[in-house]
Protein backbone atom coordinates (compact mmCIF):
# COMPACT_ATOMS: atom_id res chain seq x y z
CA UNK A 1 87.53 134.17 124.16
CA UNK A 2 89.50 132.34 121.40
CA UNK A 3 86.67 133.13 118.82
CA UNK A 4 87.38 136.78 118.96
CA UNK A 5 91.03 136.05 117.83
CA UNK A 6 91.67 136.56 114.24
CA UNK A 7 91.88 132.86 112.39
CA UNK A 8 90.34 130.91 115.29
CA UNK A 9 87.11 129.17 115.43
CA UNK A 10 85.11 126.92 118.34
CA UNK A 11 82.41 125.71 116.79
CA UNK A 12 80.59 122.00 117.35
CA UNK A 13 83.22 120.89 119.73
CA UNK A 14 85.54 121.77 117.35
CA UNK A 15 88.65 124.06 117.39
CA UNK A 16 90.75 125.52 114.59
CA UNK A 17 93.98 127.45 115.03
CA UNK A 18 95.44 128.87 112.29
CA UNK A 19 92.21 129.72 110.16
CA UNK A 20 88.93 130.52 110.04
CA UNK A 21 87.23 127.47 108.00
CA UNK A 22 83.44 129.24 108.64
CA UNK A 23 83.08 129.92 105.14
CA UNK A 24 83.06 125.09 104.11
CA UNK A 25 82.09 124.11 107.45
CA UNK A 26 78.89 122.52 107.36
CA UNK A 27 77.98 120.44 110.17
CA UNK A 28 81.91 119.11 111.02
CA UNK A 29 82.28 117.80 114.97
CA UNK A 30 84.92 117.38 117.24
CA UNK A 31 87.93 118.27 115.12
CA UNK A 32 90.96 120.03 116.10
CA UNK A 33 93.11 122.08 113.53
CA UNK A 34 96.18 123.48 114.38
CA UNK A 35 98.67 125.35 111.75
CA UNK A 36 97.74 127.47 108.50
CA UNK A 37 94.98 125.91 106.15
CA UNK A 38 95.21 122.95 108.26
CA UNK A 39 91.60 121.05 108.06
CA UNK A 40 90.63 124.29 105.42
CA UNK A 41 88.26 122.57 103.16
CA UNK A 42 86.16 120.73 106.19
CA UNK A 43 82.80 120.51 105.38
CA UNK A 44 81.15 117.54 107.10
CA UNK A 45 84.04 115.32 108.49
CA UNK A 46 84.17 114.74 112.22
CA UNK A 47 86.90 113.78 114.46
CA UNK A 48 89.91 114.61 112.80
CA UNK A 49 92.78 115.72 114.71
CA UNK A 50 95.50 117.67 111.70
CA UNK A 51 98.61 119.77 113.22
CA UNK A 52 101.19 121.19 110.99
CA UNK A 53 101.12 123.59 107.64
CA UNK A 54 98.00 122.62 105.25
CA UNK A 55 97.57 118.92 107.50
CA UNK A 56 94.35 118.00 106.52
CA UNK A 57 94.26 120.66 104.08
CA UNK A 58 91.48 119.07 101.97
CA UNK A 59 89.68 117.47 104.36
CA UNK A 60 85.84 117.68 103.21
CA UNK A 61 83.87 114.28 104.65
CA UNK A 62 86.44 112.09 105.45
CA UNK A 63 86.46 111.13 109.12
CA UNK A 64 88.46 109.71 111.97
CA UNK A 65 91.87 110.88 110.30
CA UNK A 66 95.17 112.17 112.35
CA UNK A 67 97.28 114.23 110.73
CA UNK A 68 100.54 115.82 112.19
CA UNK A 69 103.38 117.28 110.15
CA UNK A 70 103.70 119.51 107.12
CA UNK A 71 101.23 118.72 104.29
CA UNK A 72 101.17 115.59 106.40
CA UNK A 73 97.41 113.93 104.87
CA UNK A 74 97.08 117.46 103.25
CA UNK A 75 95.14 115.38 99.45
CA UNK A 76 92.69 113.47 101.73
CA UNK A 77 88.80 114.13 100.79
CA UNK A 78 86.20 112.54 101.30
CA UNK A 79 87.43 108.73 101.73
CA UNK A 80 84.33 107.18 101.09
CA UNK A 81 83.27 109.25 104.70
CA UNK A 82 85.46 107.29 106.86
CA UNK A 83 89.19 106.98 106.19
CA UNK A 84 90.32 106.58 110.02
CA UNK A 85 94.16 107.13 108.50
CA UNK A 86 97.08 108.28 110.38
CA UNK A 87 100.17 110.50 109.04
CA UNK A 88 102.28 111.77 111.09
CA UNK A 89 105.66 113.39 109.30
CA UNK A 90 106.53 115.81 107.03
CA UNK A 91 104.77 114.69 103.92
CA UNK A 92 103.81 111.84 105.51
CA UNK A 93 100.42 110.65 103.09
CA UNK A 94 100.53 113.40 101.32
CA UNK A 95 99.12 112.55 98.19
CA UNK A 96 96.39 110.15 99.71
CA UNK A 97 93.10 111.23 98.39
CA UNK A 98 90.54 108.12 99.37
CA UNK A 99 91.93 105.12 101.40
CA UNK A 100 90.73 103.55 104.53
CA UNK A 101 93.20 102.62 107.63
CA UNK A 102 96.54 103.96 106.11
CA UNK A 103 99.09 104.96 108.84
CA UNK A 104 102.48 106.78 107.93
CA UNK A 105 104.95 107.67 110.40
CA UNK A 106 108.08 109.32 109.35
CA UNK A 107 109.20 112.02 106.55
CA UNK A 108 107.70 111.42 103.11
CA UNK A 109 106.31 107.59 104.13
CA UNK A 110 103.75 106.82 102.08
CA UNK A 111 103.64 109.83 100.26
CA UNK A 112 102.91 109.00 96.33
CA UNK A 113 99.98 106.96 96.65
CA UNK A 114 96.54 108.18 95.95
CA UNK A 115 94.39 105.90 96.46
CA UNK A 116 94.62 102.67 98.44
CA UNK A 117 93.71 101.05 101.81
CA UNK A 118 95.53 99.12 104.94
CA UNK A 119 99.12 100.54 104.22
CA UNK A 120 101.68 101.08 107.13
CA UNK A 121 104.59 102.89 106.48
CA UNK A 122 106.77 103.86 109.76
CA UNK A 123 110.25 105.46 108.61
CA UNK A 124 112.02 108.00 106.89
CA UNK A 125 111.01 107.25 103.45
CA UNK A 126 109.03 103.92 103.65
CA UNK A 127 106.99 103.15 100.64
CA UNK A 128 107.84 107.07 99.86
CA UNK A 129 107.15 105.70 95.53
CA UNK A 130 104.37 103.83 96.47
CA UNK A 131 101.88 104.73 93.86
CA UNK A 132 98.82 103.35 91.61
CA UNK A 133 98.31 102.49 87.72
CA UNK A 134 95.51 102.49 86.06
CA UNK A 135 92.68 101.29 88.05
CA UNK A 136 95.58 99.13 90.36
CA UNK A 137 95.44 100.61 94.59
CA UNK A 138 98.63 99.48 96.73
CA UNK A 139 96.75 97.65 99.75
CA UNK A 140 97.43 95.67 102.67
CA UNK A 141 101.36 96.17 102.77
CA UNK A 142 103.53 96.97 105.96
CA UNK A 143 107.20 98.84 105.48
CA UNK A 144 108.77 99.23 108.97
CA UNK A 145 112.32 101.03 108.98
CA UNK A 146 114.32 103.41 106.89
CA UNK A 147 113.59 103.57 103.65
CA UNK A 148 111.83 100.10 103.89
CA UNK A 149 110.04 99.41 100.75
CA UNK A 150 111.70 102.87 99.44
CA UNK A 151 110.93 101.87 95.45
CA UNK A 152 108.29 100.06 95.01
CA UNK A 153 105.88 101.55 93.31
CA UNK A 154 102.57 99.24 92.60
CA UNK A 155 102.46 96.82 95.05
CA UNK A 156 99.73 94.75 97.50
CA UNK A 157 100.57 92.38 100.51
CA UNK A 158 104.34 93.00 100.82
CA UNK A 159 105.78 92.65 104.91
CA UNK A 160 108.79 94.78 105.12
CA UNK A 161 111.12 95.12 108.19
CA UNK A 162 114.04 96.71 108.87
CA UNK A 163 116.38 99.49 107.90
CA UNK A 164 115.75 99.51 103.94
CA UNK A 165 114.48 96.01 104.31
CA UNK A 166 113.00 95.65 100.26
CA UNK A 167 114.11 99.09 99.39
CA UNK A 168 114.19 98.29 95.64
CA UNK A 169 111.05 96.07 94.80
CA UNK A 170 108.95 97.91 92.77
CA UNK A 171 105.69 95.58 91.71
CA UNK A 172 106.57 92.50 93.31
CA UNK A 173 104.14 91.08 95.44
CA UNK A 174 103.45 89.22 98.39
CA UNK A 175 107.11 89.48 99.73
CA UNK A 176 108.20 88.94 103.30
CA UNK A 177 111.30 90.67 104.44
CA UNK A 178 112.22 91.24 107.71
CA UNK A 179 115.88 92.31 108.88
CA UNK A 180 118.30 94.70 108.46
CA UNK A 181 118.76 94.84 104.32
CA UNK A 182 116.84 92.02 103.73
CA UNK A 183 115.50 91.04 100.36
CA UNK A 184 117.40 94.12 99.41
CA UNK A 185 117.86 93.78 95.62
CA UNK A 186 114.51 92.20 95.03
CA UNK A 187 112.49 94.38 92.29
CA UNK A 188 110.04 92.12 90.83
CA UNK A 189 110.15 88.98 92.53
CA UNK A 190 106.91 87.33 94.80
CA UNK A 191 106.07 85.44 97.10
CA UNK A 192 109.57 85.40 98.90
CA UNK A 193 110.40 85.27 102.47
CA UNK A 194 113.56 86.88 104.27
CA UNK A 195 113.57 86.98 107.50
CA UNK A 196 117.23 87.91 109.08
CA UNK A 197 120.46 90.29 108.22
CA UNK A 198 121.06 90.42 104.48
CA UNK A 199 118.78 87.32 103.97
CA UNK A 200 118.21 87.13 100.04
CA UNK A 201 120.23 89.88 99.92
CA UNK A 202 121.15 89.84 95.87
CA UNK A 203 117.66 87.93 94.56
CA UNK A 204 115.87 89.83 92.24
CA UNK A 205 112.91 88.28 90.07
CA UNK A 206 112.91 84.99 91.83
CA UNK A 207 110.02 84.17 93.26
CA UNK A 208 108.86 81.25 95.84
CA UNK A 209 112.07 81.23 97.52
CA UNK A 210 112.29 81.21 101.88
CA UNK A 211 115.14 82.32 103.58
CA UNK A 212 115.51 82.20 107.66
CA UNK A 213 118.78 83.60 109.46
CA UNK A 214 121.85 85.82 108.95
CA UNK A 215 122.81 85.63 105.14
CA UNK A 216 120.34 83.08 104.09
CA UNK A 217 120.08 82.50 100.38
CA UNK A 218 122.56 85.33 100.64
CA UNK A 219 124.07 85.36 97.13
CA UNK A 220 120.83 83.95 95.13
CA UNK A 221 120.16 85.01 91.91
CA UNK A 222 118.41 82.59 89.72
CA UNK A 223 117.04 83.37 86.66
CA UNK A 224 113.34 85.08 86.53
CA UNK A 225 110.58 82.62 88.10
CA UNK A 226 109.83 80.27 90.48
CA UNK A 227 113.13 79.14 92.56
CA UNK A 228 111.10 77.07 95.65
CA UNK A 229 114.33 77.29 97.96
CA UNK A 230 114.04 76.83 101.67
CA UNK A 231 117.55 77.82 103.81
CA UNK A 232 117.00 78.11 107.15
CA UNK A 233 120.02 78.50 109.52
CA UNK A 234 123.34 80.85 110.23
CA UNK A 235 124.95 81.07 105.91
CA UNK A 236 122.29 78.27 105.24
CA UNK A 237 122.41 78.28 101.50
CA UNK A 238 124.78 81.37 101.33
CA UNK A 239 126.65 81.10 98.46
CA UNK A 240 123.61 79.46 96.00
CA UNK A 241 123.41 81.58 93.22
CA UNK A 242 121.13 79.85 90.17
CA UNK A 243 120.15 76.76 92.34
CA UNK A 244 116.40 75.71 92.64
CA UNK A 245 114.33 73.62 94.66
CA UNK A 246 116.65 73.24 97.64
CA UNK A 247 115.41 72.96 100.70
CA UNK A 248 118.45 73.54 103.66
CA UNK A 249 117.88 73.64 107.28
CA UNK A 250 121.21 74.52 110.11
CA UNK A 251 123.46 76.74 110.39
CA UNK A 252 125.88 76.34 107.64
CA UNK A 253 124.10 73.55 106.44
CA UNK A 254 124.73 74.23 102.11
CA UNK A 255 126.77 77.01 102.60
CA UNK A 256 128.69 76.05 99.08
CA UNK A 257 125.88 75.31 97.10
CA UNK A 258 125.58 77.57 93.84
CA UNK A 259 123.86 75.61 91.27
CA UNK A 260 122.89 72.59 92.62
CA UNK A 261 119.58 71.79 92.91
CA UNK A 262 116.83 69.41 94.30
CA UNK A 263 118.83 68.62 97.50
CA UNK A 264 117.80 68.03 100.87
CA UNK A 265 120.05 69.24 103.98
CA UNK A 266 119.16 69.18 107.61
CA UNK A 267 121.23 69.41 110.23
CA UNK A 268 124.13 72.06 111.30
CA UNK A 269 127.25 71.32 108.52
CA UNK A 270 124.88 69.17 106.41
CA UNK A 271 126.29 69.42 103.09
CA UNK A 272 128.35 72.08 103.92
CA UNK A 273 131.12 72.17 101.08
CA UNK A 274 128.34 70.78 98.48
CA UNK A 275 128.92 73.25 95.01
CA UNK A 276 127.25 71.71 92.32
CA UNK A 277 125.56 67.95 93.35
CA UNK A 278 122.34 67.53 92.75
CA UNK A 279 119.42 65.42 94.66
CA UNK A 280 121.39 64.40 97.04
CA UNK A 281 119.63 63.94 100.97
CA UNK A 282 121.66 64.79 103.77
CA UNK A 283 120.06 64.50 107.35
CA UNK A 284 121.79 65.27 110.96
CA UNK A 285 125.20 67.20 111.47
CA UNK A 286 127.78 66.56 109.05
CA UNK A 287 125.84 64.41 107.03
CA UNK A 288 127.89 64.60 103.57
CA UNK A 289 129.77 67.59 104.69
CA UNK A 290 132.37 67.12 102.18
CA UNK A 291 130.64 66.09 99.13
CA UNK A 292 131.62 68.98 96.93
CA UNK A 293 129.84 67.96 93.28
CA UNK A 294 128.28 63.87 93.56
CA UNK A 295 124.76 63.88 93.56
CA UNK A 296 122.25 61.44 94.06
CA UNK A 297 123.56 60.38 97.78
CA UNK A 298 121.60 59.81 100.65
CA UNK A 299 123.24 60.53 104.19
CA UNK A 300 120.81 59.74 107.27
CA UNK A 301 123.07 60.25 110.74
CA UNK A 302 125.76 61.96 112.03
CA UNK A 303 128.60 62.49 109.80
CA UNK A 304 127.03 59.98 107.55
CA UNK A 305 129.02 60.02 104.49
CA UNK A 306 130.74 63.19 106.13
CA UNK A 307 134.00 62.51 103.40
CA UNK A 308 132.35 61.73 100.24
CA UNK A 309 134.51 64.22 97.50
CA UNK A 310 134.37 62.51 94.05
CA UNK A 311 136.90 64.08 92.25
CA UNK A 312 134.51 65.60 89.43
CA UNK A 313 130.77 65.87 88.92
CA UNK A 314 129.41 62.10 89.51
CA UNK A 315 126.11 60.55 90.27
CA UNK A 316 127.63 58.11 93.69
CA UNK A 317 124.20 56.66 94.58
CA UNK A 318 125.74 55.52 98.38
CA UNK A 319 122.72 55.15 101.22
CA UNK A 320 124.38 55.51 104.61
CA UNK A 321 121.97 55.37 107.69
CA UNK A 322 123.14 55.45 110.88
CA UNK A 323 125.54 57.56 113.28
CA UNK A 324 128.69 57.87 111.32
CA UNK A 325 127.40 54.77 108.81
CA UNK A 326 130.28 55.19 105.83
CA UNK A 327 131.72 58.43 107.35
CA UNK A 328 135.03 57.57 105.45
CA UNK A 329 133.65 56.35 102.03
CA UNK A 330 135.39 59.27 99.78
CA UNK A 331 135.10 57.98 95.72
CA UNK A 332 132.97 54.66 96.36
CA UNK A 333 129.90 54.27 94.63
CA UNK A 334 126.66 52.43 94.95
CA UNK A 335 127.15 51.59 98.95
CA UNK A 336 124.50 50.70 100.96
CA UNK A 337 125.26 50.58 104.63
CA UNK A 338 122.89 51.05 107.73
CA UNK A 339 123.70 50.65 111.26
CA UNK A 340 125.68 52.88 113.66
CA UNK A 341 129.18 52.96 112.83
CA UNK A 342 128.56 50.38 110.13
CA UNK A 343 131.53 50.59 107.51
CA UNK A 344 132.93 53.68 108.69
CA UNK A 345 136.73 52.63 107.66
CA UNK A 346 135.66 51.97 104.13
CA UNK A 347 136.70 54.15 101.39
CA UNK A 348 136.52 53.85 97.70
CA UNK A 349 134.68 50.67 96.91
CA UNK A 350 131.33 50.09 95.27
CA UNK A 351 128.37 48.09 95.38
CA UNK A 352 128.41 47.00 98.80
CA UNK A 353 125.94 46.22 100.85
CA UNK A 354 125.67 45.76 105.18
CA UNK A 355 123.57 46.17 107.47
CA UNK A 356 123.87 46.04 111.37
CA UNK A 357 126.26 47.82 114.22
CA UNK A 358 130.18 48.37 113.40
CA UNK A 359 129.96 46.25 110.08
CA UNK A 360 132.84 46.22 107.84
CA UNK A 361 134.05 45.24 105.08
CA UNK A 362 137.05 43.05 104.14
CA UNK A 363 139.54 46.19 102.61
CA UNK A 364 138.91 49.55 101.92
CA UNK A 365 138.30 49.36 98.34
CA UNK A 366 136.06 45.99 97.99
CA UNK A 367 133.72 45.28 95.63
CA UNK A 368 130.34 44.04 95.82
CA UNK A 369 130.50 42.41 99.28
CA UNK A 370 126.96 41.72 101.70
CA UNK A 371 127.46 42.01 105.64
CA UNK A 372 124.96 40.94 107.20
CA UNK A 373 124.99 41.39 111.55
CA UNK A 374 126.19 43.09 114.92
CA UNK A 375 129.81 43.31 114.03
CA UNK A 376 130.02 40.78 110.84
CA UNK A 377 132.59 41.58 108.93
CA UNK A 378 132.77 40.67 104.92
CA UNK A 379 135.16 37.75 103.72
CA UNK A 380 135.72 38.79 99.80
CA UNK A 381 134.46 40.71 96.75
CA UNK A 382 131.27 39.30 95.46
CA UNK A 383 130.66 37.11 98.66
């Protein structure tokens, strides 16, 4: 039989290959050891399953673990009796002395921590500097992909996804990053959420920020605290570097911004070549696509206000609703037109006001005119 081989025992519907554990095991059940020192300190802990050089290797109570690879689990004790973790990989949890429902899958994931619970790490080197301070456990993150998560060292509820997908946080919480690079230069900033290629690719201690689709909030680096920006769409927000409190949905929709803040973009090519203008509302495709630095502009329709360009920084405070309402107004100011088509030949005059479908004024350039009607067209300035 196997028990008259040298470093085998069967004993309590357990089997160990590779050593004799005879002289610790207490009352241990249904574990199976294979490889040198593998499950060698066992003592009480049932239903362990630890293949590879010293797997398992200190193993006393804890229960329920799996444990394949070299050193793979080989610091795990007691774990408050039932650890149920699962390391698979060389070094895969190897330093893990007492944590409950850890899994690491791949060389070295997960293998500085000591002491924490809920952890996944599934890739070559995921949350491999993972670690605690003081009386602070890692818990309750998730780091799927190469080197996912690779420097962070104390941190709880992070979601990271994709090949090296948060690889340089190192204590910042509460991060959501999933895609190929994403949140990639983030160290200390929380609370974010990446989800796409390179998405918050260059942020690093903002916090509060969402980004959704290839390149996202690509180039954002604010300065350290709470950001609040919202892209989501193909570039959305790309090139926004110190902006805050944006909030940008469609594909290309902000894709100049880099300081502006407190605008509102929805729709594909909504604010598009916007730089530096501030609360400004743009809503449907091409909705103040050209507006490169006037702020305080509200665009409702398509290709509302699409040609508004001031030619420097300038607060326009135009209100176009409507498909195309004031789609040619470039330098006017203080317009107020709402209707389909309504005023959509008009260019560079200010203080107007009409309201109804394919209004228009009486030049390009007037001043202070009201329209009132289907079709109505103005007479003078001030009339």
């Amino acid at each position: 039989s196997l028990n008259d081989l040298s470093d085998v025992l069967i004993a309590d519907d357990s089997i160990y290959i590779g050593h004799d554990p005879t002289s610790t095991d207490s009352t241990a059940q249904k574990n199976v050891a294979v490889g040198v020192t593998a499950l060698n300190a066992i003592t009480t802990g049932d239903g362990n399953i630890a293949i590879g050089y010293n797997a398992g290797g200190a193993i006393t109570s804890s229960n329920f673990n799996v444990c394949v690879g070299v050193e793979a689990g080989a610091a795990i004790t007691s774990g408050g009796g039932i650890s149920s973790s699962t390391f698979i990989g060389y070094n895969a949890g190897a330093s893990v002395t007492d944590g409950i429902g850890n899994i690491a899958i791949g060389f070295g994931a997960l293998d500085a921590v000591t002491v924490g619970d809920f952890n996944i790490a599934i890739g070559y080197n995921s949350l491999t500097s993972l670690a605690n301070s003081g009386g602070d456990h890692p818990d309750s993150n998730v780091a799927i992909g190469v080197e996912a998560g690779f420097s962070a060292t104390v941190m709880d509820g992070a979601v990271l996804i994709g090949h090296q997908a948060g690889k340089f946080i190192t204590t910042g919480d509460h991060n959501n990053f999933v895609g190929s690079a994403a949140g990639l230069a983030t160290t200390t900033g929380h609370s974010n959420t990446a989800l796409g290629h390179q998405a918050l690719y260059t942020n690093i201690d903002g916090d509060g920020s969402v980004a959704v689709g290839f390149e996202a909030l690509h180039t954002l680096e604010p300065s350290d605290g709470l950001t609040s920006n919202t892209a989501v769409g193909y570039k959305a927000g790309k090139v926004m570097s110190t902006a805050t409190a944006n909030t940008i949905v469609g594909a290309t929709a902000g894709q100049s911004l880099t300081t502006g803040g407190l605008n509102v973009a929805v729709g594909s090519e909504a604010l598009k070549d916007t730089d530096v203008g501030v609360r400004n509302i743009a809503v449907g495709h091409g909705a103040l696509t050209a507006n490169v630095d006037g702020s305080k502009s509200v665009a409702v329709g398509y290709r509302s206000l699409a040609s508004q360009d001031p030619s420097g920084a300038a607060d326009m405070h135009n209100v176009a609703i409507g498909h195309e309402a004031g789609d040619s107004i470039t330098t006017g100011t203080t317009n107020t037109v709402v209707g389909s088509l309504a005023c959509n030949d008009f260019t560079s005059g200010s203080g107007n006001t009409a309201l109804g479908y394919n209004t228009a004024f009486s030049a390009v350039g007037a001043s202070n005119q009201t329209v009132i009607g289907n079709g109505a067209v103005g007479h003078a300035d001030n009339v």
